[in-house]
N, C-alpha and C. Protein backbone atom coordinates (compact mmCIF):
# COMPACT_ATOMS: atom_id res chain seq x y z
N UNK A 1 283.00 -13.38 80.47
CA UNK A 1 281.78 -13.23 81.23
C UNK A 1 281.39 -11.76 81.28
N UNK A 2 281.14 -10.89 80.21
CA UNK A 2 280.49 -9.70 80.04
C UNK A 2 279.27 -9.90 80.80
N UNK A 3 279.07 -8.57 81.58
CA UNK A 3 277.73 -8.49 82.07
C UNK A 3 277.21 -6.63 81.93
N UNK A 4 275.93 -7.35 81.83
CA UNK A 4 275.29 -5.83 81.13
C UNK A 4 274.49 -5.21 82.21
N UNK A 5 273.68 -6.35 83.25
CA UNK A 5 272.71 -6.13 83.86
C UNK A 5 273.85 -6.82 85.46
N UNK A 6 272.85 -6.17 86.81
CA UNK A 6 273.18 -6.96 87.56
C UNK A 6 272.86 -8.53 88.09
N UNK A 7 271.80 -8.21 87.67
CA UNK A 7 271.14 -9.92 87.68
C UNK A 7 271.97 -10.76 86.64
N UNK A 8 272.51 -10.66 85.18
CA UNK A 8 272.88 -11.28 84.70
C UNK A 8 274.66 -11.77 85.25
N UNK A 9 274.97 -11.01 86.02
CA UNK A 9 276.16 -11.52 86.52
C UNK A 9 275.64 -12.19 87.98
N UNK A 10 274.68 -12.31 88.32
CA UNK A 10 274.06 -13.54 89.37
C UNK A 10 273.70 -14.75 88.79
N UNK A 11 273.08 -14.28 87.77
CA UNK A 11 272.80 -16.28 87.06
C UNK A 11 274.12 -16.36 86.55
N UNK A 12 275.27 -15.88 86.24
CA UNK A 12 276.77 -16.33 85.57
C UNK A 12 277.27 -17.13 87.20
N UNK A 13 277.05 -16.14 88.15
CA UNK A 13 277.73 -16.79 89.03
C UNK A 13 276.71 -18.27 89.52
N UNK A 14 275.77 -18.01 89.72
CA UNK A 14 274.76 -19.47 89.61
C UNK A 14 274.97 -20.55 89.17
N UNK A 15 275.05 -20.37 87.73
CA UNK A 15 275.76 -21.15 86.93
C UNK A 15 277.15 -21.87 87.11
N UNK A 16 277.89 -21.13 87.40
CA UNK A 16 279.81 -21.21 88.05
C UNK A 16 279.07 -22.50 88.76
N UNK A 17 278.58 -21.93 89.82
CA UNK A 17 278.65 -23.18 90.92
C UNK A 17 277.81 -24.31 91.12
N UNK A 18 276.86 -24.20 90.14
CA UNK A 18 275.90 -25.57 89.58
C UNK A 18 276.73 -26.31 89.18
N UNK A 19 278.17 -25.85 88.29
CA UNK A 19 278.89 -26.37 87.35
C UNK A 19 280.02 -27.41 88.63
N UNK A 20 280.57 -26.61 89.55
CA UNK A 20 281.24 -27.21 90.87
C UNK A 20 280.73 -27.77 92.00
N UNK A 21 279.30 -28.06 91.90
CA UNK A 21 278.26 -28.51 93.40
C UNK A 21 279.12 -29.37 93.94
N UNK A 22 279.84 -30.12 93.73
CA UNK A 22 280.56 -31.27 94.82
C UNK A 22 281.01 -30.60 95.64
N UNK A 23 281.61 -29.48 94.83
CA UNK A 23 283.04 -28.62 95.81
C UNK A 23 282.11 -27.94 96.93
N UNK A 24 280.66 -28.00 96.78
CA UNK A 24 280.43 -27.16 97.81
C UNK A 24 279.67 -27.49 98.61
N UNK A 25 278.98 -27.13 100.20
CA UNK A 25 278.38 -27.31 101.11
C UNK A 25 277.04 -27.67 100.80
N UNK A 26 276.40 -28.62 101.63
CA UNK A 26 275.36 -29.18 101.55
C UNK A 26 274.54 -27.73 102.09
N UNK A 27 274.80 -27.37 102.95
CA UNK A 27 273.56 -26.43 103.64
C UNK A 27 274.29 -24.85 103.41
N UNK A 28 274.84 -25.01 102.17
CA UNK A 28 275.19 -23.38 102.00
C UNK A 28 274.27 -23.00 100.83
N UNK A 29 273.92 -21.99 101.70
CA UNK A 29 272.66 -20.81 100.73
C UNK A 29 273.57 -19.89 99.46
N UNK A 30 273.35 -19.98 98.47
CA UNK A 30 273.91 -20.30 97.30
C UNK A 30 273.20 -18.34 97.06
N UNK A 31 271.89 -18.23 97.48
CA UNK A 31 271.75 -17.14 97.31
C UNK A 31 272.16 -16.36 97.92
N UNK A 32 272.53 -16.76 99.15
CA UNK A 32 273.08 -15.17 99.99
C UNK A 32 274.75 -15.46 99.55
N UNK A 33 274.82 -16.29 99.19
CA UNK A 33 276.67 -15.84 98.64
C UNK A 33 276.32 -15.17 97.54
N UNK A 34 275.64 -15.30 96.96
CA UNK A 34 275.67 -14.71 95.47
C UNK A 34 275.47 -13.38 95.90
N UNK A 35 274.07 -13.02 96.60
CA UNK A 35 273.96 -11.74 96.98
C UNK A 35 275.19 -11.46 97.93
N UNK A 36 276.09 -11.79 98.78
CA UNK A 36 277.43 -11.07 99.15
C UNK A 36 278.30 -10.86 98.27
N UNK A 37 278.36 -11.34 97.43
CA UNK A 37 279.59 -11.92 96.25
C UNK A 37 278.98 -9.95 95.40
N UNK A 38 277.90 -9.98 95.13
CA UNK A 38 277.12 -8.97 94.03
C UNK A 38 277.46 -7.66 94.96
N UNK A 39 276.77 -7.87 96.22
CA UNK A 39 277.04 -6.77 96.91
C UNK A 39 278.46 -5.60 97.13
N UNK A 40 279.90 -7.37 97.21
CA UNK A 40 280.96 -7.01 97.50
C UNK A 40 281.80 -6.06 95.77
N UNK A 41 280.94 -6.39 95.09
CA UNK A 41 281.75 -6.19 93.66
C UNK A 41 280.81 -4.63 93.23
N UNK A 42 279.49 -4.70 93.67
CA UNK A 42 279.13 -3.57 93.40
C UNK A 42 279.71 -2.15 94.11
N UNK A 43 279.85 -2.83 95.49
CA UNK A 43 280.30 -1.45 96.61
C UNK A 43 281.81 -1.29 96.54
N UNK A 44 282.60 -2.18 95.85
CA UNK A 44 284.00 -1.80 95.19
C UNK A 44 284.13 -1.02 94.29
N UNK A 45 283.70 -1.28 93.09
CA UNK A 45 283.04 -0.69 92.11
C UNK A 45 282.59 0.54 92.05
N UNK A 46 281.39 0.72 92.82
CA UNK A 46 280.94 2.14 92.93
C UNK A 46 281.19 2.71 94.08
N UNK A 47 282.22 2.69 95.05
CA UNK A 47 282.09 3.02 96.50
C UNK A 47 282.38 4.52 96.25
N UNK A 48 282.33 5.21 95.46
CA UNK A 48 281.94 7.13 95.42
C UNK A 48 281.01 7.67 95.50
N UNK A 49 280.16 6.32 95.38
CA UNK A 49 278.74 6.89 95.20
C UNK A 49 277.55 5.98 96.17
N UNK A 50 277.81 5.18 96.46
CA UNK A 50 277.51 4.34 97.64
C UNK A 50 276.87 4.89 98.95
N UNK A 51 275.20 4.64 98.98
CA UNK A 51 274.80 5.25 100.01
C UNK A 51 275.32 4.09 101.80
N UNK A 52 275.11 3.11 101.54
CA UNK A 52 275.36 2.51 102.37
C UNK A 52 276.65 1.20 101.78
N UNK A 53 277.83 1.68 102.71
CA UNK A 53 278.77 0.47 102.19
C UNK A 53 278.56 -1.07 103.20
N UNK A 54 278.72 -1.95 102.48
CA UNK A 54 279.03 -3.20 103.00
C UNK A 54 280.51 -3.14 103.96
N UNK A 55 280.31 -3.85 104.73
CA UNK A 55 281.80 -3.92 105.47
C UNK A 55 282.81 -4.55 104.90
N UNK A 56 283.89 -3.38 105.10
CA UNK A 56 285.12 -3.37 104.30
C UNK A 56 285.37 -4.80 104.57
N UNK A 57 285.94 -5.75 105.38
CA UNK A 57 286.39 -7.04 105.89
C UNK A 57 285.11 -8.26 105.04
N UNK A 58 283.85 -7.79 105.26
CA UNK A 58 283.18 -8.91 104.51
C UNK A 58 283.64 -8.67 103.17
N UNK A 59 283.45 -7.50 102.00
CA UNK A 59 283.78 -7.14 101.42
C UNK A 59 284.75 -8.10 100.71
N UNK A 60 286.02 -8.14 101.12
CA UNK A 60 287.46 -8.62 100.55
C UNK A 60 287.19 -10.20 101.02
N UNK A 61 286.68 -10.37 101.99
CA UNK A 61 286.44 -12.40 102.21
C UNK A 61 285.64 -12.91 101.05
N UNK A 62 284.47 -12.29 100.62
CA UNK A 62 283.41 -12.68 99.77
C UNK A 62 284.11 -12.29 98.34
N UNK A 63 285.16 -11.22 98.10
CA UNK A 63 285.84 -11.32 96.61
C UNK A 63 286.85 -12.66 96.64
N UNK A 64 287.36 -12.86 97.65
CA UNK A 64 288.68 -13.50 97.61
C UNK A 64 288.52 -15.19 97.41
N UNK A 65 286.97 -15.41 97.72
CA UNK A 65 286.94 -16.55 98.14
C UNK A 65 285.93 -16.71 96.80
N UNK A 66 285.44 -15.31 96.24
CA UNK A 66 284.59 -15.80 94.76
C UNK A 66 286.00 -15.82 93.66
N UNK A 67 287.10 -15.47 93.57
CA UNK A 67 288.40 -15.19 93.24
C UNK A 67 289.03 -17.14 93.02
N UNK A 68 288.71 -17.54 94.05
CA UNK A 68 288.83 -19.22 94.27
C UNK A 68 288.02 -19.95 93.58
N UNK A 69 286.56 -19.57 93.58
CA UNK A 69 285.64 -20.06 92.46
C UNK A 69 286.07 -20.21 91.45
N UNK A 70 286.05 -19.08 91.00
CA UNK A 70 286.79 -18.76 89.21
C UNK A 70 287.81 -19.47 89.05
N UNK A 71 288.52 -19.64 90.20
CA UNK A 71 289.92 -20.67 89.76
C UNK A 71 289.49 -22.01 89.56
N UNK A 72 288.72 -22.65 90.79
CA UNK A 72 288.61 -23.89 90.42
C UNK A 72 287.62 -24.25 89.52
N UNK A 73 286.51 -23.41 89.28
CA UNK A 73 285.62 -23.44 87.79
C UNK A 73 286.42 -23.53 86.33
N UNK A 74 287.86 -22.73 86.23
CA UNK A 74 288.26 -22.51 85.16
C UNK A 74 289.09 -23.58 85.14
N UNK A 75 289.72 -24.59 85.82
CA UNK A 75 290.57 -25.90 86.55
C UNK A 75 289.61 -26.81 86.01
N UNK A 76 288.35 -26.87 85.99
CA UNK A 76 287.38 -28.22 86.14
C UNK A 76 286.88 -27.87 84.60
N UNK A 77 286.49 -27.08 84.07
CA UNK A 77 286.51 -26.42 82.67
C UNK A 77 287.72 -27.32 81.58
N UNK A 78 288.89 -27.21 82.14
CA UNK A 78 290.09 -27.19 81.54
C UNK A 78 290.10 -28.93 81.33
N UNK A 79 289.63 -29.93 82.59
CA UNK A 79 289.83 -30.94 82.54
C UNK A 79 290.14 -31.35 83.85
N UNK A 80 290.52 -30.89 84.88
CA UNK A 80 291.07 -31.41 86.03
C UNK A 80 289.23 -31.75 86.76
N UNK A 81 289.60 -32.96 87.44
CA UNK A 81 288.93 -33.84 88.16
C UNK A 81 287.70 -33.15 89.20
N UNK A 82 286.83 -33.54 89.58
CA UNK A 82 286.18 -33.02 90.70
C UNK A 82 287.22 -33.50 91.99
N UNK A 83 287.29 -34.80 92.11
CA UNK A 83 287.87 -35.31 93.36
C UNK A 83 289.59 -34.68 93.57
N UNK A 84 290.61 -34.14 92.20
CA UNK A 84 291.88 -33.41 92.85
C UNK A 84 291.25 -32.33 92.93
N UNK A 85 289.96 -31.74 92.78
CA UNK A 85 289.85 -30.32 93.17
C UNK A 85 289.36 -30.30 94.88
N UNK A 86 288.47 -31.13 94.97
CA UNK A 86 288.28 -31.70 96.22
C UNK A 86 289.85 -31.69 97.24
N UNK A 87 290.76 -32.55 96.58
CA UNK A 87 292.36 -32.80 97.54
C UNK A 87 292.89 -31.05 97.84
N UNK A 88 292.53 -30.39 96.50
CA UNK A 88 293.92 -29.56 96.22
C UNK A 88 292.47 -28.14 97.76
N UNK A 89 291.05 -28.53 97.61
CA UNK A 89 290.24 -27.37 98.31
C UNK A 89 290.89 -27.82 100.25
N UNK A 90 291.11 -29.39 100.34
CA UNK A 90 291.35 -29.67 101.97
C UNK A 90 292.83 -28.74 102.39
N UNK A 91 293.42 -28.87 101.21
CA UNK A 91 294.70 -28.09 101.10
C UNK A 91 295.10 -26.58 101.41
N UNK A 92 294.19 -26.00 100.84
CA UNK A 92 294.22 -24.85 100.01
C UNK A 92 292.70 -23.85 100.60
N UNK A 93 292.42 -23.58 102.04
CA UNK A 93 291.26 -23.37 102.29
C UNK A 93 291.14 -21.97 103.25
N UNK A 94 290.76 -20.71 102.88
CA UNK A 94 290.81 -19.83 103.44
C UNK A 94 290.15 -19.93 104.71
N UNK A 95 290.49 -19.01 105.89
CA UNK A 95 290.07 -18.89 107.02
C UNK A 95 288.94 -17.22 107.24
N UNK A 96 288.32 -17.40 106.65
CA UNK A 96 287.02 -16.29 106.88
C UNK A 96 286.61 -16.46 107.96
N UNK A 97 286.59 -14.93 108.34
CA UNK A 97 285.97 -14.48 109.68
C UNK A 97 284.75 -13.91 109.69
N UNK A 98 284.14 -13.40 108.70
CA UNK A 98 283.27 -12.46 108.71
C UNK A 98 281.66 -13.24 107.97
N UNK A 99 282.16 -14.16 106.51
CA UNK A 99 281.74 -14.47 106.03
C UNK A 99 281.35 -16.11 105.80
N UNK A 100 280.19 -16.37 105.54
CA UNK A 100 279.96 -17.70 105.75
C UNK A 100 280.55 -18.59 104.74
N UNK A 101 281.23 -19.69 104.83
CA UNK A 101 281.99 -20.22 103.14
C UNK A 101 281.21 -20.84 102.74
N UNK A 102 281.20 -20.83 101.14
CA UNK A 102 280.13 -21.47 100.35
C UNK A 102 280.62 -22.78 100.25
N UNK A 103 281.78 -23.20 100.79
CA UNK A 103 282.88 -24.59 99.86
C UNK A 103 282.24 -25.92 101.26
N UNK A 104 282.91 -26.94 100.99
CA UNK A 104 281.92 -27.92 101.96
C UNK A 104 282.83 -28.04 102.96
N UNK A 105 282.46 -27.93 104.15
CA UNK A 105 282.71 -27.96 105.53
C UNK A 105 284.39 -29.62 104.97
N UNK A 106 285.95 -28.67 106.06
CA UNK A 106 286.56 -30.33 105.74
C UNK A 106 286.22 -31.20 106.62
């Protein structure tokens, strides 16, 4: 997933999760994760030069939990099921404080 532009690593991530919609919330705004998700990777990234940083704590919830994406995108890619990704997400479900989760309410 080379990206050249910043927008083009927003429709990659777009894409990711068009590809997993079951796994995720009926009433989760798809754009403001994306824009936290962009935000959190840009102000990592460039935080030397960063006029205004995002908060450190949203920051690491919105990588960690786009970090989970990629896993279960690259899981459902491979062949594994929507519904064990479903078992293995009731399982396997971070506790964010800061940030709203994109995955579907258990």
């Amino acid at each position: 997933m080379v990206q050249g532009h910043d927008s083009c690593f927003r429709e990659q991530l777009n894409a990711i999760l068009d590809q997993i919609a079951p796994l995720l919330g009926d009433d989760a705004s798809k754009t403001d994760w994306i824009d936290g998700v962009t935000k959190s990777y840009n102000g990592i990234k460039h935080f030397y030069r960063a006029d205004k940083r995002p908060d450190t704590v949203s920051m690491i919830e919105y990588l960690i939990e786009a970090k989970q994406i990629i896993r279960l995108w690259i899981a459902h890619h491979i062949g594994c099921s929507i519904d064990l990704l479903k078992e293995y997400m009731s399982r396997h479900r971070y506790q964010l404080s800061r940030v709203t989760s994109i995955f579907d309410k258990p």
